[in-house]
Protein backbone atom coordinates (compact mmCIF):
# COMPACT_ATOMS: atom_id res chain seq x y z
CA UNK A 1 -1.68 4.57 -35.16
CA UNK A 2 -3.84 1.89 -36.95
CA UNK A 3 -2.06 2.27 -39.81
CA UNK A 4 1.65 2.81 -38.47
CA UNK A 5 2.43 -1.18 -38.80
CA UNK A 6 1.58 -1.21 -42.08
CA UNK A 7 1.25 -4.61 -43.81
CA UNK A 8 3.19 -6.76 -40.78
CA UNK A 9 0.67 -5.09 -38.20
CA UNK A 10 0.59 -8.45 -35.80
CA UNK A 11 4.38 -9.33 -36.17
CA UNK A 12 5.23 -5.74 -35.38
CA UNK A 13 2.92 -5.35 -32.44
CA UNK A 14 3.93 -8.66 -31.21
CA UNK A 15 7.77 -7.18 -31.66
CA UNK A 16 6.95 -3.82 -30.05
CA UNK A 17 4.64 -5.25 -27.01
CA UNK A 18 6.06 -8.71 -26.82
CA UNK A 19 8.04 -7.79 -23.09
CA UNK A 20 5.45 -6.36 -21.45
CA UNK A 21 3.13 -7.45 -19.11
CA UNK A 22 -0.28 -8.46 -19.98
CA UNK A 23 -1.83 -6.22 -16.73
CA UNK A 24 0.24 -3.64 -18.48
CA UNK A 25 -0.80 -4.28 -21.56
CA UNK A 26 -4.58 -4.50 -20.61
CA UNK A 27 -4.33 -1.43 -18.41
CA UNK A 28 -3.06 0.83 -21.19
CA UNK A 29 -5.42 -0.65 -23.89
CA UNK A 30 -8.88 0.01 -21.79
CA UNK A 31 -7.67 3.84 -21.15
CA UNK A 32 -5.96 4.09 -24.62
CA UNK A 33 -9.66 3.39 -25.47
CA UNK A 34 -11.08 5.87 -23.32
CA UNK A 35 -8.81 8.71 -25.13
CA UNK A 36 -9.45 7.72 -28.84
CA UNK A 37 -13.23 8.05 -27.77
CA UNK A 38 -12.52 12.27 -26.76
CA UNK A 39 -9.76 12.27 -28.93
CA UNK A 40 -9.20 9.86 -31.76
CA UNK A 41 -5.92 11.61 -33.58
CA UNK A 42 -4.59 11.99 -30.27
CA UNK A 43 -0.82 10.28 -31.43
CA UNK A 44 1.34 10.64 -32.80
CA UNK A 45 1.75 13.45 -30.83
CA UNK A 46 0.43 17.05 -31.84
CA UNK A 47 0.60 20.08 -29.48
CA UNK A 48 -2.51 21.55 -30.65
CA UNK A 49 -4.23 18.27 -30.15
CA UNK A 50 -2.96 17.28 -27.04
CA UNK A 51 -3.62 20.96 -25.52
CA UNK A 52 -7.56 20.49 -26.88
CA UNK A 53 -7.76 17.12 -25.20
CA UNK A 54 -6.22 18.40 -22.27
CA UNK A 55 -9.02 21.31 -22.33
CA UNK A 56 -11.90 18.77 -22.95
CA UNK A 57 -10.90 16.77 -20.20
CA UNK A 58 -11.11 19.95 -18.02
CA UNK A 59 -14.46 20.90 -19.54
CA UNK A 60 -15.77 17.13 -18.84
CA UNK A 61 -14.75 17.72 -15.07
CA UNK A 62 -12.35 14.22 -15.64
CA UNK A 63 -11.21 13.44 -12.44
CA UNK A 64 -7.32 14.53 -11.78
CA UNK A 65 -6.27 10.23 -11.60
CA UNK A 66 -8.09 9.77 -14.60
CA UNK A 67 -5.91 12.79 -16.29
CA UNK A 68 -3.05 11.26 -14.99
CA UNK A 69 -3.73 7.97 -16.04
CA UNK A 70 -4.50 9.40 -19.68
CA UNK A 71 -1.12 10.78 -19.63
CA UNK A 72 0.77 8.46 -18.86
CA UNK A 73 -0.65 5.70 -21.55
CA UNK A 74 -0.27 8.28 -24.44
CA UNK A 75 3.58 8.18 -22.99
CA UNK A 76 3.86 4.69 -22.54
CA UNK A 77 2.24 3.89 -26.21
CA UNK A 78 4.88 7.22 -27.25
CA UNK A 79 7.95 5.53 -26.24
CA UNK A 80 7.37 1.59 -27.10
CA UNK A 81 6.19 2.67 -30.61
CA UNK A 82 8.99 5.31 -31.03
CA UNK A 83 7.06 8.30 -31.71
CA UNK A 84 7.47 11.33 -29.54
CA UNK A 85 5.94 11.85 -26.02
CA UNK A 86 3.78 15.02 -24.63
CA UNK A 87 5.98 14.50 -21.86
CA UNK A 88 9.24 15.48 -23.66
CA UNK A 89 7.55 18.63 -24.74
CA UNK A 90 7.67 20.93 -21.51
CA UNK A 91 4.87 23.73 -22.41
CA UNK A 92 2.39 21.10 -22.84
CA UNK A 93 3.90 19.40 -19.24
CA UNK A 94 3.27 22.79 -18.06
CA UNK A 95 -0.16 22.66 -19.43
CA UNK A 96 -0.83 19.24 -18.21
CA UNK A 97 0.08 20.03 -14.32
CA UNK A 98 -1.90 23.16 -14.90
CA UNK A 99 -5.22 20.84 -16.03
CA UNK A 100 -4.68 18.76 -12.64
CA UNK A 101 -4.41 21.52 -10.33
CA UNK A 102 -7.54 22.91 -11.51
CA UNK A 103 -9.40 19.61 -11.24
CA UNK A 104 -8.37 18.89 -7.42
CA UNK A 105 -10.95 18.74 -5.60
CA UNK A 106 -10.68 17.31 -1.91
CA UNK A 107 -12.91 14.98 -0.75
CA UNK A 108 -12.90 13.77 2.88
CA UNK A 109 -13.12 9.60 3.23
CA UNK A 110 -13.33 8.45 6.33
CA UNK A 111 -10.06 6.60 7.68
CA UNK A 112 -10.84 2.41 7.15
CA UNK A 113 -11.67 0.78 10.73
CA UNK A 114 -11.22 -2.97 11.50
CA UNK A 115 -12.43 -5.20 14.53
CA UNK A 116 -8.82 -6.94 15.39
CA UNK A 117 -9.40 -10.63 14.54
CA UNK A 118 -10.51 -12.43 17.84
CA UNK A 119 -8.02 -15.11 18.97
CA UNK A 120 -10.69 -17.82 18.20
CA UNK A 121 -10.29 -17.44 14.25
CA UNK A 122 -6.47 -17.40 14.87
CA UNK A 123 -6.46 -20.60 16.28
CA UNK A 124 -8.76 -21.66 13.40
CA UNK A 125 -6.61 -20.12 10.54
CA UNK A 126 -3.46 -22.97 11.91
CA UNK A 127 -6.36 -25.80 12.58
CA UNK A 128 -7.43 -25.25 9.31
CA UNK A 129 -3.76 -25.54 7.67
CA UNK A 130 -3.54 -29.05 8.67
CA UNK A 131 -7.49 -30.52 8.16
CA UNK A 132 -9.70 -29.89 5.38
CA UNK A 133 -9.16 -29.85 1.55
CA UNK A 134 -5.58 -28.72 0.68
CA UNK A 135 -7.09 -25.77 -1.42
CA UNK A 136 -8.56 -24.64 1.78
CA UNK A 137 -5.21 -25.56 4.20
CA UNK A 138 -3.38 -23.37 1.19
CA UNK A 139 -5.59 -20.48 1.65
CA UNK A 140 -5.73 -20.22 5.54
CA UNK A 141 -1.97 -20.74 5.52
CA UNK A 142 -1.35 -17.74 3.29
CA UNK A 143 -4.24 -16.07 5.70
CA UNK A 144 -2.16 -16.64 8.41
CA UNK A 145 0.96 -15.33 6.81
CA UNK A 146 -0.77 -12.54 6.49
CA UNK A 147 -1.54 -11.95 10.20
CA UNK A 148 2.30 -12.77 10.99
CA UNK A 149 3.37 -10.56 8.60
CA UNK A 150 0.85 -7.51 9.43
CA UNK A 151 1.01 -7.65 5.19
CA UNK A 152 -2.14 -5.71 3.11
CA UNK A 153 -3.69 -8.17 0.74
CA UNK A 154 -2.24 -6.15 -2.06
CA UNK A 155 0.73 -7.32 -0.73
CA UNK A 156 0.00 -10.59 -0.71
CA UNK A 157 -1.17 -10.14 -4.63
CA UNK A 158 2.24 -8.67 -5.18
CA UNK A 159 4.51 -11.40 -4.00
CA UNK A 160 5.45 -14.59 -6.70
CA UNK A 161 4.87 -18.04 -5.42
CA UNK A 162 8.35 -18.85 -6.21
CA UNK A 163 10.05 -16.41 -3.65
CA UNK A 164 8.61 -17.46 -0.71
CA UNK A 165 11.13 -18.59 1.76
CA UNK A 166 10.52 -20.59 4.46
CA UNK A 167 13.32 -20.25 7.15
CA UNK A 168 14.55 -21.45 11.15
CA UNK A 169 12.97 -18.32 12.26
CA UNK A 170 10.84 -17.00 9.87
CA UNK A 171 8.38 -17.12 6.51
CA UNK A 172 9.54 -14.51 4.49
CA UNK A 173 8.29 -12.92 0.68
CA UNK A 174 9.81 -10.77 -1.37
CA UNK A 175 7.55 -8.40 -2.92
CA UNK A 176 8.12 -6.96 -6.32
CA UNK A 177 5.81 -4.10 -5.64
CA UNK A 178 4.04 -2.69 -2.52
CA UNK A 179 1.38 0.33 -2.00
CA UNK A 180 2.67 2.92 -3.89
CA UNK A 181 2.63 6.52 -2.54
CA UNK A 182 4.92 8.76 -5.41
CA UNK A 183 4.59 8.26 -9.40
CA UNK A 184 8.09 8.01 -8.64
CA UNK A 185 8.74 6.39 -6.04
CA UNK A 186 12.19 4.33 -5.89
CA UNK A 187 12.15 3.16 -2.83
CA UNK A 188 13.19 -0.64 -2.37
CA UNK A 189 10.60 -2.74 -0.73
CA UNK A 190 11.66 -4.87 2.51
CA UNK A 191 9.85 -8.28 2.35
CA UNK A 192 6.72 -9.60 4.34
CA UNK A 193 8.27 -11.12 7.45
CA UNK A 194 6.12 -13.46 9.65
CA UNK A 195 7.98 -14.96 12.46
CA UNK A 196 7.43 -18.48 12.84
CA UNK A 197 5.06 -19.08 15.93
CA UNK A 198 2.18 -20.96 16.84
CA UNK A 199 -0.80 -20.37 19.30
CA UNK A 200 -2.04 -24.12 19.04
CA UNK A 201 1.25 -25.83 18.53
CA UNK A 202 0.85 -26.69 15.12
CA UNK A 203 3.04 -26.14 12.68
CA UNK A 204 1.77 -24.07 10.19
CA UNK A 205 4.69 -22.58 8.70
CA UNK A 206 5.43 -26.21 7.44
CA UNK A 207 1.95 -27.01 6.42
CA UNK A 208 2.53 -23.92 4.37
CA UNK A 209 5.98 -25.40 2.88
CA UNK A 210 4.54 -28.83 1.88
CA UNK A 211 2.02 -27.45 0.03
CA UNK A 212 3.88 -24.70 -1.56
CA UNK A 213 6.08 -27.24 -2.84
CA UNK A 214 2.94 -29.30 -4.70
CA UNK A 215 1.74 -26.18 -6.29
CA UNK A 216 4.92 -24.89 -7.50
CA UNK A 217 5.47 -28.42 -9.29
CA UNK A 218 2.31 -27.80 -11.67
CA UNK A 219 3.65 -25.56 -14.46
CA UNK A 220 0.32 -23.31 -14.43
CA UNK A 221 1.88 -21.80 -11.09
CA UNK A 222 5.96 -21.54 -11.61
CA UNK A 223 5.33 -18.14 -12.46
CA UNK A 224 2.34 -16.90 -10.83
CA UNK A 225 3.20 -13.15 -9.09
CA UNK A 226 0.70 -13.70 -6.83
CA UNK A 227 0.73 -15.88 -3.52
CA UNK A 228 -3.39 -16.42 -3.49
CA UNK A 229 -4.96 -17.91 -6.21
CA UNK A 230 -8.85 -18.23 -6.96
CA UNK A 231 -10.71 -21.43 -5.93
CA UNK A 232 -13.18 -22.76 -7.99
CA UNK A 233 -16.79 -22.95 -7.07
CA UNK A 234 -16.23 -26.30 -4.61
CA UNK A 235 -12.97 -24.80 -2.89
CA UNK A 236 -11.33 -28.19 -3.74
CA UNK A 237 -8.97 -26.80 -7.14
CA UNK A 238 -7.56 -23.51 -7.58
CA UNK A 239 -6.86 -21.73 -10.69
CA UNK A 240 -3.94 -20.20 -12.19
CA UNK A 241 -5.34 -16.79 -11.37
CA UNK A 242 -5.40 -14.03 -9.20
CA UNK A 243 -7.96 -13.60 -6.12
CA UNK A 244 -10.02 -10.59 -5.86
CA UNK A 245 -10.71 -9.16 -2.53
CA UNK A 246 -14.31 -9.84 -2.56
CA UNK A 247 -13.47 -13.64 -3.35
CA UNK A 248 -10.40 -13.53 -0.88
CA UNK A 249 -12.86 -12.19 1.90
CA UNK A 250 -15.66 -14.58 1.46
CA UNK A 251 -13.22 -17.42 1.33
CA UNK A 252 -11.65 -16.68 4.38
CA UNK A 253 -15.26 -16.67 6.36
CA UNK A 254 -15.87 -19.93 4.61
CA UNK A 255 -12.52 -21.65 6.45
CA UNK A 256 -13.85 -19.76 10.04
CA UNK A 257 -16.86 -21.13 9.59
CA UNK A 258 -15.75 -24.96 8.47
CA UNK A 259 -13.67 -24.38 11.74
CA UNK A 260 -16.76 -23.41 13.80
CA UNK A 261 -15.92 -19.77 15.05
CA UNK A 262 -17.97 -18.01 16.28
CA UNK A 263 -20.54 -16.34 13.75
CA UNK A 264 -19.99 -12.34 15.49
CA UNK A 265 -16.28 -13.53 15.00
CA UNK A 266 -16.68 -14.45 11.67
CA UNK A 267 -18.80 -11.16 11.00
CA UNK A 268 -16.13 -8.81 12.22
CA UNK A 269 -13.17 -10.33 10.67
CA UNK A 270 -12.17 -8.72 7.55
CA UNK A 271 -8.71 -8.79 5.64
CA UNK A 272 -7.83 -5.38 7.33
CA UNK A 273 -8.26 -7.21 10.34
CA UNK A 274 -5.24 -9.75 9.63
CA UNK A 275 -2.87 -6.92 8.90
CA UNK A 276 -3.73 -4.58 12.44
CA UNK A 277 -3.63 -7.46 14.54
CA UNK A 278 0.26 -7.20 16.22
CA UNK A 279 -0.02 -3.48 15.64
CA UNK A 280 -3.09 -3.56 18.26
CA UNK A 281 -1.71 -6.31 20.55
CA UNK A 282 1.88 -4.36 20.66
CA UNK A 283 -0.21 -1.42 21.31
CA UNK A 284 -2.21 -2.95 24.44
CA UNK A 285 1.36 -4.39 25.36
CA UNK A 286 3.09 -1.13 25.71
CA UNK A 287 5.34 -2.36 23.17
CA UNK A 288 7.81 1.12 22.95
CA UNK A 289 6.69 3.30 19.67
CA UNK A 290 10.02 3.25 18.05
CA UNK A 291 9.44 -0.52 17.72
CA UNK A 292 5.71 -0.82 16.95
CA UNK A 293 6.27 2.09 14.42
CA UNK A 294 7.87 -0.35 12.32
CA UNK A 295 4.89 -3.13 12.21
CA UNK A 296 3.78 -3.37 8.14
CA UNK A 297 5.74 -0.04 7.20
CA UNK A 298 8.26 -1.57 5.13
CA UNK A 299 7.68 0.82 2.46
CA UNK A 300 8.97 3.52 4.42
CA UNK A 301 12.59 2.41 4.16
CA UNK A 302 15.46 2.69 2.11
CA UNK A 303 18.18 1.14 3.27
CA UNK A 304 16.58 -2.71 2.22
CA UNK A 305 19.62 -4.92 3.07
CA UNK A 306 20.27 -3.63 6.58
CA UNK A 307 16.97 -2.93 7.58
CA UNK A 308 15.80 -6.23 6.45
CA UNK A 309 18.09 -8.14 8.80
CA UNK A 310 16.97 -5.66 11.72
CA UNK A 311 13.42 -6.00 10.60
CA UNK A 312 13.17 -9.56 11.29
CA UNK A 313 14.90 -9.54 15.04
CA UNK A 314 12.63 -6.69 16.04
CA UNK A 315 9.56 -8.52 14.77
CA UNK A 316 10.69 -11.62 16.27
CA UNK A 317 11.36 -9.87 19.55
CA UNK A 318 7.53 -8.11 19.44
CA UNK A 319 5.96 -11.38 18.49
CA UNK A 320 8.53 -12.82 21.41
CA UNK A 321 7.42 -9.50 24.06
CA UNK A 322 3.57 -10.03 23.14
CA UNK A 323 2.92 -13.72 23.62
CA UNK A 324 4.92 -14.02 26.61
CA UNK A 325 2.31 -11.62 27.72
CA UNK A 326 -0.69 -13.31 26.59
CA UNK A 327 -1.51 -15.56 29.43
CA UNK A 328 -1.98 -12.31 31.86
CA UNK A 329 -2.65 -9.39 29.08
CA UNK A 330 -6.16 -10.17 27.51
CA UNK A 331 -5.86 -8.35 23.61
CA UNK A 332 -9.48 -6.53 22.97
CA UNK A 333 -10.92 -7.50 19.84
CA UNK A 334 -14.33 -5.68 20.45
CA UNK A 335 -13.90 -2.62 19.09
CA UNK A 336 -12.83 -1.21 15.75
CA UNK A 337 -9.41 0.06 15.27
CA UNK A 338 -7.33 2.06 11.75
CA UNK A 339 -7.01 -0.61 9.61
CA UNK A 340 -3.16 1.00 8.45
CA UNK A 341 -1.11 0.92 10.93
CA UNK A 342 0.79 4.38 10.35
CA UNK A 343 -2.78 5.91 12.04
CA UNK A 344 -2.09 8.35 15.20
CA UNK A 345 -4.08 5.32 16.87
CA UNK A 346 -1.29 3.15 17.38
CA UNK A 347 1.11 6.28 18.38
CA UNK A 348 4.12 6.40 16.33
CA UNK A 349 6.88 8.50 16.12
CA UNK A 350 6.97 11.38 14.19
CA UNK A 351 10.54 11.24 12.69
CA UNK A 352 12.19 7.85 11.93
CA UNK A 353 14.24 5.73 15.07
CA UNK A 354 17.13 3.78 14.79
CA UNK A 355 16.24 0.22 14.84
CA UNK A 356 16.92 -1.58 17.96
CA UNK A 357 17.46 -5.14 17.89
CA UNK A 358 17.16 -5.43 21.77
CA UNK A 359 14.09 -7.98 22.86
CA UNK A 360 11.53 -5.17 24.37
CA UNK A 361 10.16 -5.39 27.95
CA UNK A 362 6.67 -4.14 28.64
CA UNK A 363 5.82 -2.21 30.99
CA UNK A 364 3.09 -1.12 33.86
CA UNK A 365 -0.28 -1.44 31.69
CA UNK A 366 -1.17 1.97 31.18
CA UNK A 367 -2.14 3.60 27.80
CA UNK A 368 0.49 5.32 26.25
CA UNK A 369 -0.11 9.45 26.21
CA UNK A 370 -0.97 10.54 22.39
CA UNK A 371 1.03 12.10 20.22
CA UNK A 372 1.33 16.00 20.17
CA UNK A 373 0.24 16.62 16.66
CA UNK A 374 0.49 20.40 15.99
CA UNK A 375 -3.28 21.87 15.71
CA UNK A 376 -2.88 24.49 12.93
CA UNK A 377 -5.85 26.71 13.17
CA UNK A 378 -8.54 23.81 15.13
CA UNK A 379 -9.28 22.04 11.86
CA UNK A 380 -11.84 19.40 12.42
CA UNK A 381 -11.53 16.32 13.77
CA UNK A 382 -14.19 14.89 11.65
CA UNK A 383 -12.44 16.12 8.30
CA UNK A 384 -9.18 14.65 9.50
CA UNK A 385 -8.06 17.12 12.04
CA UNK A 386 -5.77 18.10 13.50
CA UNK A 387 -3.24 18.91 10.75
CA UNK A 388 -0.01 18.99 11.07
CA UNK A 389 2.91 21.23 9.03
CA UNK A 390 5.50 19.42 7.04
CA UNK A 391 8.65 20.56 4.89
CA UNK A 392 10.00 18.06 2.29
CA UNK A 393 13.64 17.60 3.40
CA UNK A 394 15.17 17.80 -0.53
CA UNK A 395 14.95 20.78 -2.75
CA UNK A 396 13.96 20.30 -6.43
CA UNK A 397 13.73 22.54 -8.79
CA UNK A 398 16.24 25.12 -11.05
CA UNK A 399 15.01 27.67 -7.93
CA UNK A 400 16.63 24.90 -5.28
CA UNK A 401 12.87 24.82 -3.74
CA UNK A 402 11.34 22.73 -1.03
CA UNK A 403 7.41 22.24 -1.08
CA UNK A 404 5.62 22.55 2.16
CA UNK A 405 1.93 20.72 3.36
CA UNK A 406 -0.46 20.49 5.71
CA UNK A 407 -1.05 16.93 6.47
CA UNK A 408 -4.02 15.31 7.85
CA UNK A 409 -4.03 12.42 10.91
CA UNK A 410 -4.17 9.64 8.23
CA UNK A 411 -0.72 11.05 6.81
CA UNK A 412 -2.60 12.20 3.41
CA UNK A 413 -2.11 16.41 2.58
CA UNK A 414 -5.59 18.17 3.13
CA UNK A 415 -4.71 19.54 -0.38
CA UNK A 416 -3.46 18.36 -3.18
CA UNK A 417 -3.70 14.59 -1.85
CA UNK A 418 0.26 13.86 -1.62
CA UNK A 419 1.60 11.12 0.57
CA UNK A 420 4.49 12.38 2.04
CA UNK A 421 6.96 9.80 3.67
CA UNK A 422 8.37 10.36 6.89
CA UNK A 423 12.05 9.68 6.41
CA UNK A 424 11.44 12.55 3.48
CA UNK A 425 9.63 15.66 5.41
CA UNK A 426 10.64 17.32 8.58
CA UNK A 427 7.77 18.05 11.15
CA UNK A 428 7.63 21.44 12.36
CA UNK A 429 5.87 21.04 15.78
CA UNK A 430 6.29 24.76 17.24
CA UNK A 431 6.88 28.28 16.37
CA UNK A 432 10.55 27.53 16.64
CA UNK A 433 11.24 24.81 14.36
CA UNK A 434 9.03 27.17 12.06
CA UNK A 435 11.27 29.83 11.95
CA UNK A 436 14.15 27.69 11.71
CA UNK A 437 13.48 26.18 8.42
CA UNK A 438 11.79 29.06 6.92
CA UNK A 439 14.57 31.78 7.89
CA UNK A 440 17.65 29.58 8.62
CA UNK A 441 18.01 27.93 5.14
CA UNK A 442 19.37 28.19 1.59
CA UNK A 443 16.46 27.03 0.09
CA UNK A 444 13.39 28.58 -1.26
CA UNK A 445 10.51 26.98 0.75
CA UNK A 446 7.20 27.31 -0.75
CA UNK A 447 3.68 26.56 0.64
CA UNK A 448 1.50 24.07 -1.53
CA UNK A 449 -1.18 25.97 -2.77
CA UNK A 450 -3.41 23.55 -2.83
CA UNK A 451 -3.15 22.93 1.20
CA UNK A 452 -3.15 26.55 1.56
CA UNK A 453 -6.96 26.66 0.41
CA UNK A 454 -7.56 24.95 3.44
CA UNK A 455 -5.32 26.25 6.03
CA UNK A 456 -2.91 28.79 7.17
CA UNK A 457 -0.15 28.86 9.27
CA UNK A 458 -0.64 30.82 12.69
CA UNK A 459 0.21 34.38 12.45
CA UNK A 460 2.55 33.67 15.46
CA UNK A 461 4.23 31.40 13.47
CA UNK A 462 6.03 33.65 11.69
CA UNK A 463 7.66 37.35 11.49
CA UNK A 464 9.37 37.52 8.15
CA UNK A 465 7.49 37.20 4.29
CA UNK A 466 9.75 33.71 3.93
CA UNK A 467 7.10 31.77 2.51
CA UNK A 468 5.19 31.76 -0.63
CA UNK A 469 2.58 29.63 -1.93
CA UNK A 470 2.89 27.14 -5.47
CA UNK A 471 0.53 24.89 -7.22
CA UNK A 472 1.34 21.15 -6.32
CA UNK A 473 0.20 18.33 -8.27
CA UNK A 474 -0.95 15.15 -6.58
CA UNK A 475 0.08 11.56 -7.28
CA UNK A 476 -2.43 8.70 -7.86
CA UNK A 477 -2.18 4.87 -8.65
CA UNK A 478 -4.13 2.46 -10.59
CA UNK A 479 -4.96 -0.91 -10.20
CA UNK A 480 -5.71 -3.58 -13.24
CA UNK A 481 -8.40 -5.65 -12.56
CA UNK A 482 -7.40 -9.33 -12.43
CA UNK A 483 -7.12 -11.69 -15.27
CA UNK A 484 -9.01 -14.59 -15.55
CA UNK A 485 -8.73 -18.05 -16.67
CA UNK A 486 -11.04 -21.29 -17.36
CA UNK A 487 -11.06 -23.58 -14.93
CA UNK A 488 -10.40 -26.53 -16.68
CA UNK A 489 -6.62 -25.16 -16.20
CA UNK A 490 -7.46 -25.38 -12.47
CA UNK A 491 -5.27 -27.29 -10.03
CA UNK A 492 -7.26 -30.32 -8.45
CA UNK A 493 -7.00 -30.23 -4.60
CA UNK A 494 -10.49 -33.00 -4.99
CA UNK A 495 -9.26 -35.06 -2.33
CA UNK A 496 -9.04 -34.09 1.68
CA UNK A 497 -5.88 -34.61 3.40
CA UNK A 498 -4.20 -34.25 6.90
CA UNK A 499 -1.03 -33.11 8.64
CA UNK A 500 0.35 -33.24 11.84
């Protein structure tokens, strides 16, 4: 490739790259560099090659996201340079899923646990958005977005400055991309929705606004796609950069502590905590499931425009339901809870509810029974236990063929690491409903093979030879590590102001 620009190599590169992002950009250069290391001939495209780096990689025990992350820069570099892609040749695709399945190798990681944030550094989060250094009032008011919105900081990192809205009701941001559980997942993403409410009676929604509004009028930040930026070393400028999590975290405890909370308070908060806290509260609330299921699960849905407007009366109403509540209903914060809330914990449906837009009315406090998760075979607890069967509800395929899983408790296949999302499977909870989709259906229905090293369905389960087994590829996502800037291109929040 070094030589396919010839003598205009920048202008051409410039001309063939020019559109694209710089994370995308950087992403594909630093594995690009990785391949040329195993393989440096690798493109233009050669079957033999490709099919001898495939085998290395297998050799080298490369981990199956690394594969997939190989394959999909040598198809990204294919197709904006204009020479042919493996993936248009389908006996090396073949070859490829064949490499992956033999790498899988399932290890167990524990499910992340969070102490819900203590109401204490609440109350500090909206102090702090109207005393202190405005890069610090910025910070804890996109904090405390974040605890409206029951958002995951990757959320927050992929929202633009620009887009957020601040309404009657509501503060509201678009995202342009949210956790991603397919390669190809289409699903449109419903925004961050934080209703607009205050334990302290101050208003940090417009706190939020006024200084939104300064940022957005220095040019470093008109098109930052990001809604938390890096502070410098004194927390009084920020830079026209992304935060990192470790930064984002430490800055956070920084604001508690300026606020004097509590030091165990300040200990136990983390950024998982913002996001679980009105999952937990609507849980110790006896908020009904088919409304709590839909706390920070916006990437579950697919019809954006109508959901969204539902979305943001059933928040309101929880928010509404839970703080009514508050004066007689003390929310625990002393133990650690899932950190996502689509965990058993917080006892969601299994298949997808209408939305109700009706304000809901808790009930006796009592803890709401636990979900009957089907037990296939006692698989343990501690390895994610008990696992439940699932059938994707669309065929694929020339054979018309729908793949079947064993899922763990954290929603993740024991196998072959797929995702599956729940308005895309059908739960098969008895014998019954086993029979039903295995004998009553005009598709093929085949078992991933990779869950099927792990488990089995009961022999109860079923009387006919239905079912077969297939290798399944699993999905994976990167990240790009943030860019960074100098800070003499920082914005200068130097002097302390106040609002009321």
């Amino acid at each position: 490739m070094l030589n396919y620009a010839g003598p205009t190599q920048e202008t051409l590169w410039s001309q063939l790259f020019g559109a694209s992002r710089f994370g995308t950009i950087k992403l594909h250069t630093l594995t690009y560099e990785k391949v040329i290391r195993i393989e440096p001939d690798i493109l233009p495209f050669e079957n033999l090659n490709y099919a001898a780096f495939l085998n290395t990689l297998e050799t080298n025990k490369t981990s199956t996201s690394n594969v997939r992350r190989m394959w999909r820069t040598t198809h990204w570099l294919s197709i904006q340079t204009g020479l042919t892609s493996p993936q248009s040749d389908s006996s090396m695709k073949a070859i490829f899923e064949s490499t992956c399945n033999r790498l899988i190798t399932t290890v167990y990681h524990e499910q992340q646990r969070a102490f819900p944030p203590h109401m204490d550094v609440i109350h500090a989060l909206e102090r702090a958005t109207a005393t202190g250094t405005t890069a610090d009032r910025y910070a804890a008011g996109i904090f405390r977005f974040q605890l409206g919105s029951s958002g995951r900081f990757n959320d927050l990192m992929h929202a633009a400055m620009n887009r957020l809205r601040f309404l009657t009701e509501t503060t509201e941001a678009p995202m342009w991309q949210t956790k991603t559980d397919t390669i190809d997942n289409n699903s449109k993403i419903i925004p961050l929705i934080s209703p607009n409410h205050s334990f302290t009676g101050i208003l940090w929604w417009n706190n939020l606004e006024n200084i939104m509004k300064n940022i957005l009028k220095d040019e470093s930040f008109k098109n930052a796609d990001y809604l938390l930026a890096t502070p410098d070393k004194t927390r009084t400028r920020i830079l026209p950069q992304p935060i990192t999590y470790g930064k984002a975290l430490t800055w956070l405890r920084a604001i508690l502590h300026t606020q004097q909370v509590d030091a165990q308070h300040i200990n136990r908060t983390t950024l998982h905590s913002l996001r679980l806290w009105m999952a937990e509260a609507a849980f110790q609330h006896n908020i009904p499931r088919e409304q709590r299921r839909y706390i920070g699960r916006w990437a579950n849905e697919n019809t954006a425009d109508v959901y969204t407007r539902d979305h943001r009366l059933v928040i309101n109403n929880i928010w509404k339901a839970v703080t009514r509540n508050m004066s007689t209903i003390t929310i625990r914060t002393d133990y650690e809870v899932p950190a996502e809330t689509t965990d058993t914990h917080y006892e969601l449906e299994d298949e997808p509810h209408d939305l109700t837009t009706e304000e809901p009315q808790p009930t006796e406090q009592t803890m709401p029974a636990r979900s009957n998760l089907v037990n296939v075979e006692n698989y343990p607890r501690a390895k994610g236990g008990p696992l439940s069967l699932v059938i994707n509800k669309g065929a694929t395929g020339k054979i018309n063929t729908r793949k079947a899983h064993f899922i763990k408790t954290n929603g993740q296949s024991v196998g072959c690491g797929f995702y599956p999302k729940s308005d895309k499977i059908i739960h098969i909870n008895n014998a019954e409903d086993c029979l039903r989709e295995f004998s009553g259906t005009t598709s093929n229905i085949t078992m991933c093979k990779d869950c099927t090293k792990f488990e089995r369905l009961a022999a109860s389960w079923l009387t006919n030879n239905n079912y077969s087994t297939s290798s399944s590829g699993s999905s994976d996502t990167s990240d790009s590590e943030n860019d960074t800037d100098s800070e003499n291109e920082a914005m200068d929040f130097s002097l302390p102001t106040k609002d009321t």
